[in-house]
Each structure stands twice: as structure tokens, then as C-alpha cells.
Protein backbone atom coordinates (compact mmCIF):
# COMPACT_ATOMS: atom_id res chain seq x y z
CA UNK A 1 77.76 73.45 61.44
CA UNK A 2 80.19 74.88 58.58
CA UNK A 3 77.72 77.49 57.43
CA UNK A 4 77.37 78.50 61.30
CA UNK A 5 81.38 78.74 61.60
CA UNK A 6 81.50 81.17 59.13
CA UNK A 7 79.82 83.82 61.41
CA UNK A 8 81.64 85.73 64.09
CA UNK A 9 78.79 85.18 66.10
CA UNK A 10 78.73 81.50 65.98
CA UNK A 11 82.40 80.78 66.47
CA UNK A 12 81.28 81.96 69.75
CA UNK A 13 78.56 79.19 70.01
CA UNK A 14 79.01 75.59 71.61
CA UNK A 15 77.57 72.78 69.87
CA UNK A 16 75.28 70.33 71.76
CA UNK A 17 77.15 66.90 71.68
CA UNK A 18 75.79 63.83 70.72
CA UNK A 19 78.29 61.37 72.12
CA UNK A 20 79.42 59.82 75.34
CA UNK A 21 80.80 63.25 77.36
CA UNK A 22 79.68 61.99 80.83
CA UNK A 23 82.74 63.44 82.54
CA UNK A 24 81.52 66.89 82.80
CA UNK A 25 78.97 68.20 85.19
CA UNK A 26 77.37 71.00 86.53
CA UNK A 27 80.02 72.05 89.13
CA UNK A 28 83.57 71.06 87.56
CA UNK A 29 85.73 72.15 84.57
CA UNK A 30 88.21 70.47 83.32
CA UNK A 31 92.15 71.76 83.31
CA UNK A 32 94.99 70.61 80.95
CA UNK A 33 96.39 68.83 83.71
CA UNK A 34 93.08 66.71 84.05
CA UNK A 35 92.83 67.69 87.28
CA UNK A 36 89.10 68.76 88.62
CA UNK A 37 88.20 72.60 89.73
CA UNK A 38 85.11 74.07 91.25
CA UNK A 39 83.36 76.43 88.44
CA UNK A 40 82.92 80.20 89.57
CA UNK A 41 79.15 79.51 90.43
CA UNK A 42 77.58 76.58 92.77
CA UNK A 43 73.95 77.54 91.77
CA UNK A 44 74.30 78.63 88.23
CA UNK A 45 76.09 76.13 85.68
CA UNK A 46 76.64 77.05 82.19
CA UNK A 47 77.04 73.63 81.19
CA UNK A 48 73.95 70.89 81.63
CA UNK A 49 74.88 67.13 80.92
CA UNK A 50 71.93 64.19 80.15
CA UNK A 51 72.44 60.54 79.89
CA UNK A 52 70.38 57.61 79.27
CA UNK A 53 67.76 56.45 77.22
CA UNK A 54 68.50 56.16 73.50
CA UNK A 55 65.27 56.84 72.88
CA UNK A 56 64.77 60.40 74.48
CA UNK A 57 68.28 61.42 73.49
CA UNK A 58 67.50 62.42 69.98
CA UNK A 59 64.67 64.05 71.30
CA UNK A 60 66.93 66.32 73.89
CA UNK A 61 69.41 67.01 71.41
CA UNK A 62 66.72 68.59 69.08
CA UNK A 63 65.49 70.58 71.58
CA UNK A 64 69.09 71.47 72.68
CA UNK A 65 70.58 72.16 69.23
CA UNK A 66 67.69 74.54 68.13
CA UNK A 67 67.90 76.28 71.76
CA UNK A 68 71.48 76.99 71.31
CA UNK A 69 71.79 78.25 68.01
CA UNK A 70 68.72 80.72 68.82
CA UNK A 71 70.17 82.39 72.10
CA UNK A 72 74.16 81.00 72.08
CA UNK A 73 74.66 82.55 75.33
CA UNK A 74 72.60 82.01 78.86
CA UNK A 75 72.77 86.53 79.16
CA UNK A 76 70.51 86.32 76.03
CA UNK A 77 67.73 84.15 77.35
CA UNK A 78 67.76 85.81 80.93
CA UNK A 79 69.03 88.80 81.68
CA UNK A 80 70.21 87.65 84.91
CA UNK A 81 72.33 84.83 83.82
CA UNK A 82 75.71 84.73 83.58
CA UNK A 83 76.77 86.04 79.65
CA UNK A 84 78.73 82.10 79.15
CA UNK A 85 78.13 79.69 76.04
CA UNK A 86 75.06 77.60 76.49
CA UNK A 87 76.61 74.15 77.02
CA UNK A 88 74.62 70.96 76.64
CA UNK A 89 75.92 67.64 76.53
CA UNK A 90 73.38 64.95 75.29
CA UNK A 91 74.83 61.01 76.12
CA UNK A 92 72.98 57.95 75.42
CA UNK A 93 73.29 54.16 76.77
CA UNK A 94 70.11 53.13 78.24
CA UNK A 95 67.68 54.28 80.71
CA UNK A 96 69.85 52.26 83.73
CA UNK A 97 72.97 54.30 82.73
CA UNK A 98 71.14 57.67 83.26
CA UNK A 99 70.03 56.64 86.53
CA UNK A 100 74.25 55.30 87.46
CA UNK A 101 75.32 58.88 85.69
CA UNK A 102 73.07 60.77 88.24
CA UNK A 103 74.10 58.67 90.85
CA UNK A 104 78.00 58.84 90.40
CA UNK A 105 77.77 62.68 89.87
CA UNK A 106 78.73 62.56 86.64
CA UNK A 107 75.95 64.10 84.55
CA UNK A 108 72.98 66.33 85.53
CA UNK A 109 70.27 64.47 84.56
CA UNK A 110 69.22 60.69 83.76
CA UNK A 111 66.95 60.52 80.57
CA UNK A 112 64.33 57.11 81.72
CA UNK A 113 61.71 55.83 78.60
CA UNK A 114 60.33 53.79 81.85
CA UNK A 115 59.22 54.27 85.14
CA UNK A 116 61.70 55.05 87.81
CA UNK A 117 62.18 52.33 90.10
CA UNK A 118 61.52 51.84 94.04
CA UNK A 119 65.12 51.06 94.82
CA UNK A 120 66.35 53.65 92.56
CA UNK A 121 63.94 56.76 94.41
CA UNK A 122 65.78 55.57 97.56
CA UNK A 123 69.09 55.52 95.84
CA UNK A 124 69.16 59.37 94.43
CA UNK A 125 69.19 62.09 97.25
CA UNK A 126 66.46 65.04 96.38
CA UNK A 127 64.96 63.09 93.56
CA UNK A 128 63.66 65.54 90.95
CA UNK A 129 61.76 64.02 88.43
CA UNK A 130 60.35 64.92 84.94
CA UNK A 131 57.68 63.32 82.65
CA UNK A 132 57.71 65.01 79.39
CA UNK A 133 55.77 61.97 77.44
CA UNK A 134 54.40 58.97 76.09
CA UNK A 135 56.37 56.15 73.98
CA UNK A 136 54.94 52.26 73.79
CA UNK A 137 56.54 49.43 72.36
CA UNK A 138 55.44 48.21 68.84
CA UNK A 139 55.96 44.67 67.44
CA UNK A 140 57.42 45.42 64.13
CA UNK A 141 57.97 43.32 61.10
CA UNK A 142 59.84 43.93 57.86
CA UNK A 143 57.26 45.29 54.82
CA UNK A 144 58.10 42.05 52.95
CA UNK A 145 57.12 39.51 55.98
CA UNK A 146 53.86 37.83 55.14
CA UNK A 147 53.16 37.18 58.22
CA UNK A 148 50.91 40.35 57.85
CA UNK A 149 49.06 39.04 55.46
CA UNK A 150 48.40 35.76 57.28
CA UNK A 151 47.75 36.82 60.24
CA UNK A 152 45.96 39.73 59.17
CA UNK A 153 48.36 42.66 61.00
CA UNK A 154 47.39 40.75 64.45
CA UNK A 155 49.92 39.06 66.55
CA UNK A 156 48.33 37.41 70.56
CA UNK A 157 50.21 38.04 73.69
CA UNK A 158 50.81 33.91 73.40
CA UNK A 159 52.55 34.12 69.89
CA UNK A 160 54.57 37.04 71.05
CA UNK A 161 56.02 34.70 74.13
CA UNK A 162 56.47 31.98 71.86
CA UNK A 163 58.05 34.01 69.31
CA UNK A 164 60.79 35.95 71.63
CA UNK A 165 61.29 33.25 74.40
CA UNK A 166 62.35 30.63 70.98
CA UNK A 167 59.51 28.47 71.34
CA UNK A 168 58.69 29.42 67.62
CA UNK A 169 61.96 28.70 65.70
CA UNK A 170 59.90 29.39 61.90
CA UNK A 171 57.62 31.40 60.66
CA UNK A 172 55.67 28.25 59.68
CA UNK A 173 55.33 27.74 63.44
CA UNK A 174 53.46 31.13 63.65
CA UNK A 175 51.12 29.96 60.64
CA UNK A 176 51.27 26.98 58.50
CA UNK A 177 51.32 29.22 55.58
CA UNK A 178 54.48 30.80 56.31
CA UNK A 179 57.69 29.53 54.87
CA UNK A 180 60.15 27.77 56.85
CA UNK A 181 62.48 30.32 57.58
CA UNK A 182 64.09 30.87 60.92
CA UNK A 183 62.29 33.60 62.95
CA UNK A 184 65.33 36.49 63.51
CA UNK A 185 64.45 38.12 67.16
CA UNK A 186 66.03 41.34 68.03
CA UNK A 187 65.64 43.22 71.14
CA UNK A 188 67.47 46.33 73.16
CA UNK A 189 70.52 45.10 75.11
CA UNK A 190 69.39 44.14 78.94
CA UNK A 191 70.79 47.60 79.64
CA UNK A 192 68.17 49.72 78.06
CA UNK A 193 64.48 50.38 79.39
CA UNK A 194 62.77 49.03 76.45
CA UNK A 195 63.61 45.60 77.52
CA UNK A 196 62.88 45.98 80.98
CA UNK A 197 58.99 47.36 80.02
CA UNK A 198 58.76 44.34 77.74
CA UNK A 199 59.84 41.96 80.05
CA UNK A 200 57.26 43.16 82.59
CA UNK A 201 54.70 43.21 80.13
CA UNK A 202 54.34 40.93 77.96
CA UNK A 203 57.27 37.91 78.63
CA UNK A 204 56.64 37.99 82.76
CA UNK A 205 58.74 35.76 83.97
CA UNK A 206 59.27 34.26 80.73
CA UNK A 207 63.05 34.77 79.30
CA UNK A 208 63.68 36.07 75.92
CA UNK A 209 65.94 33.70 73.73
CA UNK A 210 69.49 33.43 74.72
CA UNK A 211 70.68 34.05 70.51
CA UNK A 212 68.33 37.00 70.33
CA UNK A 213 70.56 39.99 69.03
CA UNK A 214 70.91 42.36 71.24
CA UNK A 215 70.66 46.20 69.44
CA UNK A 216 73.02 48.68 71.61
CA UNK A 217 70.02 51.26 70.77
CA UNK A 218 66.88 51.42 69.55
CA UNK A 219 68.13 53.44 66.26
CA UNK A 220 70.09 50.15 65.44
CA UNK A 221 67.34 47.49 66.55
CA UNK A 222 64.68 49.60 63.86
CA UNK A 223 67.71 48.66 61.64
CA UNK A 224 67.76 45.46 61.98
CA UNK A 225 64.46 44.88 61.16
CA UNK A 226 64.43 46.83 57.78
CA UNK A 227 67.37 44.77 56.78
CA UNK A 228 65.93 41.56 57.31
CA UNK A 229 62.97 40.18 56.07
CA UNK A 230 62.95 37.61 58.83
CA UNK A 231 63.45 40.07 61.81
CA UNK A 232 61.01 40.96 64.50
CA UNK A 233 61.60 43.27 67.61
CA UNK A 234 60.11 45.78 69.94
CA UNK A 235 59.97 49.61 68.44
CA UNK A 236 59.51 52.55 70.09
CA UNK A 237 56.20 54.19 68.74
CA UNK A 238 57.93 57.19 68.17
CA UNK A 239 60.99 55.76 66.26
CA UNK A 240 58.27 53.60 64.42
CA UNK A 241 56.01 56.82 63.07
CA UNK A 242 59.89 57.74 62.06
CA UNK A 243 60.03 54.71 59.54
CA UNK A 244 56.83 54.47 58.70
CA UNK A 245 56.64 52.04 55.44
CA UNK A 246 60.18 50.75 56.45
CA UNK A 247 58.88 48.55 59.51
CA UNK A 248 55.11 47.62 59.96
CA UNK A 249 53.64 47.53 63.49
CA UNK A 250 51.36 44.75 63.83
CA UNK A 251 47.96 44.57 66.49
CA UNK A 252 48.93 42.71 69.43
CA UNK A 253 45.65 41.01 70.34
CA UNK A 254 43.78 42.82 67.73
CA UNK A 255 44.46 46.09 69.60
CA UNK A 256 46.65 48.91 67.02
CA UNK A 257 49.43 50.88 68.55
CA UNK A 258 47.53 54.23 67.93
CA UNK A 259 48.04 56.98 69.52
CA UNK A 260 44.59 57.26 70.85
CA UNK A 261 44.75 53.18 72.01
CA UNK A 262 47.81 54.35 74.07
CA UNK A 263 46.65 56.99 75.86
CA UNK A 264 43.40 54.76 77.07
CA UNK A 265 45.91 51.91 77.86
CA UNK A 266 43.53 49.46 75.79
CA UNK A 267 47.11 49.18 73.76
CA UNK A 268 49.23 48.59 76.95
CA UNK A 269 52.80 48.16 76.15
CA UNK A 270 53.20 52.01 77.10
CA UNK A 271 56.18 53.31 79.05
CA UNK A 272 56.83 57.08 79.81
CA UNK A 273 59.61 59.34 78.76
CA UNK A 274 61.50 60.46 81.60
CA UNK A 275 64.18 63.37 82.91
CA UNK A 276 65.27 63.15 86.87
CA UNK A 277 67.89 64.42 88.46
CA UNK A 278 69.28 64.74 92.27
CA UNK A 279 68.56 68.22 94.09
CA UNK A 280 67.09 71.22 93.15
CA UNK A 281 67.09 72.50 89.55
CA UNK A 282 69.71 75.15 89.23
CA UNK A 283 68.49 78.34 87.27
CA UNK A 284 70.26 76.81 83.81
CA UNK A 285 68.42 74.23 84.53
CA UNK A 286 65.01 75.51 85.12
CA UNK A 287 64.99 77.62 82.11
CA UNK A 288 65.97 73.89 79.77
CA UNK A 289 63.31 71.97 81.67
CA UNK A 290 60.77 74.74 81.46
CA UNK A 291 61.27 74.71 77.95
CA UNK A 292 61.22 70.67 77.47
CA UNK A 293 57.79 71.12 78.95
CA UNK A 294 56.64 74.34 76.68
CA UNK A 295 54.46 74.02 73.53
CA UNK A 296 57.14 74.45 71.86
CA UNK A 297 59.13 71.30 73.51
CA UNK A 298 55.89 69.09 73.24
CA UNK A 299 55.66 70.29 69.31
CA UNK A 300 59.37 68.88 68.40
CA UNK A 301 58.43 65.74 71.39
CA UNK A 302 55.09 65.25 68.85
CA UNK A 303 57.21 66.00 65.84
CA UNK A 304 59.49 63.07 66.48
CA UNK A 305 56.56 60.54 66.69
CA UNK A 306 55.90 60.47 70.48
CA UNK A 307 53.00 61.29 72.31
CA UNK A 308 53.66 64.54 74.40
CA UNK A 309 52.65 65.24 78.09
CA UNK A 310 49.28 66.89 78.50
């Protein structure tokens, strides 16, 4: 943001944040006392807070960042909103801490990459919910596995299970060709919504192995895999098309993760991407989620390797 500081303008701007600011929302400010007051408006808040997903959150702070540097102000998108800084705060953690933030009032909106659960629609008062797209889970390998080779790209719904619950300890396990080199499972932390969709749809009521390392994010679980020739995990499509020639995404019962094979759910390890909140969008909010759901939200949501909403 240097070359943005240097302009009179700008100094006047706020910066979406990327980290964990959870203790701001819509209707409090925060004094040098630390004590909570009521902002000047009930029904229009300068400031919008998201948490959840690590998967959607890059995808919300895009959208955010480029939003705020065009307009700065809420006066210059709308006339009739209040002339304040544009304030969003972006907060990831997992789809299940988006749904506690909405819950214990403490951000705005909960971003989901899953479905939203029964208990959790009778949980949230005035649920308000969003779907601005498409992700689905990829089996990825390292480049330099030859298990693609082997096994031609293709993994079954079987080998998967074997592979993540430990029943497979080597790749020579998978195929008799393979070396006989420990198999290194990664997966999201229990926390996140990634592990919940592949839990439901592909291990049932199988468990995952207890050393599997747990990634805090999906950003760090693509890591993982790149780093080790040995790894295997579940990738978000979109994160995937990110790397692409960094991790390889193999068939899962001869079915590609295409775009195309997603939408017709013949590749069905989909899940959606989620934004809900409690209550009736304020006017802030209307004008962020009306954008999110624009052509111009679904061209950075496409841009970013997901599959936008039609």
C-alpha cells in the first residue's frame, strides 16, 4: 500500500484486513478504554466483518481490496450513504468458525465452502444466506509421484479410503510398482469444511488416520503437497487451477475434476461457496453482497479458479 500512502486521498482510505479482527462488528466501535459503544447508525454500518472458510477468504478480500481502493468512501458508491471509510474486515479459520462468529455477534457474516447445516439454520435467528459458487475437492499428488504414471491419473473411491483411513501405509500398497515409501496424508484440520465434505463423501463413516497432518488452511495443505513427493490431500479446485503444474489432480474413479464434470455432479466431491449472516442485510451490506454476486464478482470468483454461481 506504500504507493497508495503517498496520496492525500488514500491516507484517507482503510485497508481491508486479512487477519483475525473478529472483535468488531456492525454496531460497536471500539474506545481507548476498551470499553464497547453503539455506532451513530443501527441500520447503516460503515464497517462489514467476514469469517470462516479459508477458502473463500482470499476470494472476499479480492473483491474487498479492489472495491475499496475504487470508491474509499460509502458517499462515493451511493449517494445516500453515510460519507465514512469503507471498512472491511476479512478473517479466516474454517467454515465452523464463521458460523460461531455469526452466532456470538462478533462478525457480520460467516464465509461456508459447504452446505449449511440443519442444526445450525435453527441456531442463527433471520438466517440470510448467500451462494456465490462452486469449489470440489481434488485428490492431489506431488508432479514427481509416479503413482500417476501407474495408475494412469486414476485413483477408486476404495484406494482413496484405504489411502486416508492408513490402511495403505506405502505407495507399493497402492501398486506393486511403486516404491516403498510411506504414503504422507494431509488433510484440513477437523475445523474446516473441507474435511467435513470429504468425510461425508468419500470416507463415510470411515475415520481418516489419526498421524494425518492436519493443514490449519487449505493455502498450507496445497503446501504440503508441493513439498513432498510422498504427500497426498484434498485441494480445493480453485486453489488447485492456482498451482497448476505444482500439484496434479488425479481421476477419482476415472471421472476428472473438470469444471464441466462438476457442474453435472458425474465428479461429485463438490461443495458450495457460501456467505450467511443473521437478519436483514443492512444497506452497506446490500451494496457488498450485490456486488459479490455481479459479473464483475463472478469474474474475480472465476479468476481465482472456482466455478461461479449462474
Amino acid at each position: 500500500m506504500k504507493k497508495y500512502l503517498k496520496k492525500l486521498t488514500v491516507l484517507l482510505a482503510v485497508c481491508v484486513l486479512f487477519t483475525a479482527c473478529s472483535g468488531q462488528n456492525q454496531n460497536t466501535e471500539k474506545k481507548d478504554d476498551g470499553k464497547k459503544t453503539e455506532t451513530k447508525s443501527d441500520t447503516v454500518n460503515a464497517q462489514i466483518s467476514f469469517s470462516g472458510s479459508s477458502t473463500l477468504a482470499p476470494v472476499i478480500n479480492k473483491i474487498a481490496t479492489d472495491f475499496i481502493e475504487k470508491h474509499t468512501t460509502w458517499d462515493k458508491v451511493d449517494s445516500s450513504l453515510p460519507k465514512e471509510n469503507i471498512t472491511i474486515f476479512v478473517s479466516s479459520g474454517g467454515s465452523g468458525a464463521g458460523v460461531k462468529a455469526v452466532l456470538d455477534k462478533v462478525a457480520n457474516f460467516g464465509m461456508l465452502a459447504r452446505d449449511i447445516k440443519d442444526s445450525e439454520k435453527e441456531k442463527i435467528k433471520d438466517l440470510e444466506s448467500y451462494t456465490l459458487g462452486l469449489d470440489a475437492l481434488c485428490i492431489c499428488v506431488n508432479p514427481d509421484n509416479n503413482i500417476l504414471k501407474a495408475k494412469n491419473g486414476n485413483l477408486t473411491k476404495e484406494e482413496i479410503i484405504k489411502i486416508f483411513s492408513g490402511e495403505y501405509k506405502t505407495w507399493k500398497q497402492v501398486d506393486p510398482s511403486l516404491p516403498d515409501e510411506e504414503i504422507v496424508v494431509v488433510t484440513r484440520d477437523l475445523g474446516g469444511g473441507a474435511h467435513e465434505v470429504f468425510q461425508k463423501k468419500i470416507m463415510k463413516d470411515v475415520k481418516v488416520r489419526e498421524d494425518a497432518i492436519q493443514a490449519p488452511s487449505m493455502g498450507a495443505l496445497v503446501s504440503k503437497i508441493i513439498e513432498n513427493k510422498n504427500a497426498i490431500g484434498y485441494a480445493s479446485y480453485g486453489i488447485t487451477n492456482q498451482n497448476k503444474g505444482k500439484l496434479i489432480p488425479m481421476k477419482v474413479d476415472n471421472v476428472e475434476p473438470t469444471e464441466e464434470n462438476i457442474l453435472n455432479n458425474s465428479y461429485y466431491i463438490s461443495r458450495p461457496l457460501i456467505i450467511m449472516k443473521s437478519g436483514k442485510l443492512t444497506a452497506t451490506e446490500k451494496v457488498f453482497v450485490d456486488l459479490l454476486q455481479s459479473e464483475e464478482g463472478k469474474k474475480v470468483i472465476k479468476s481465482m479458479g472456482f466455478i461461479p454461481s449462474k
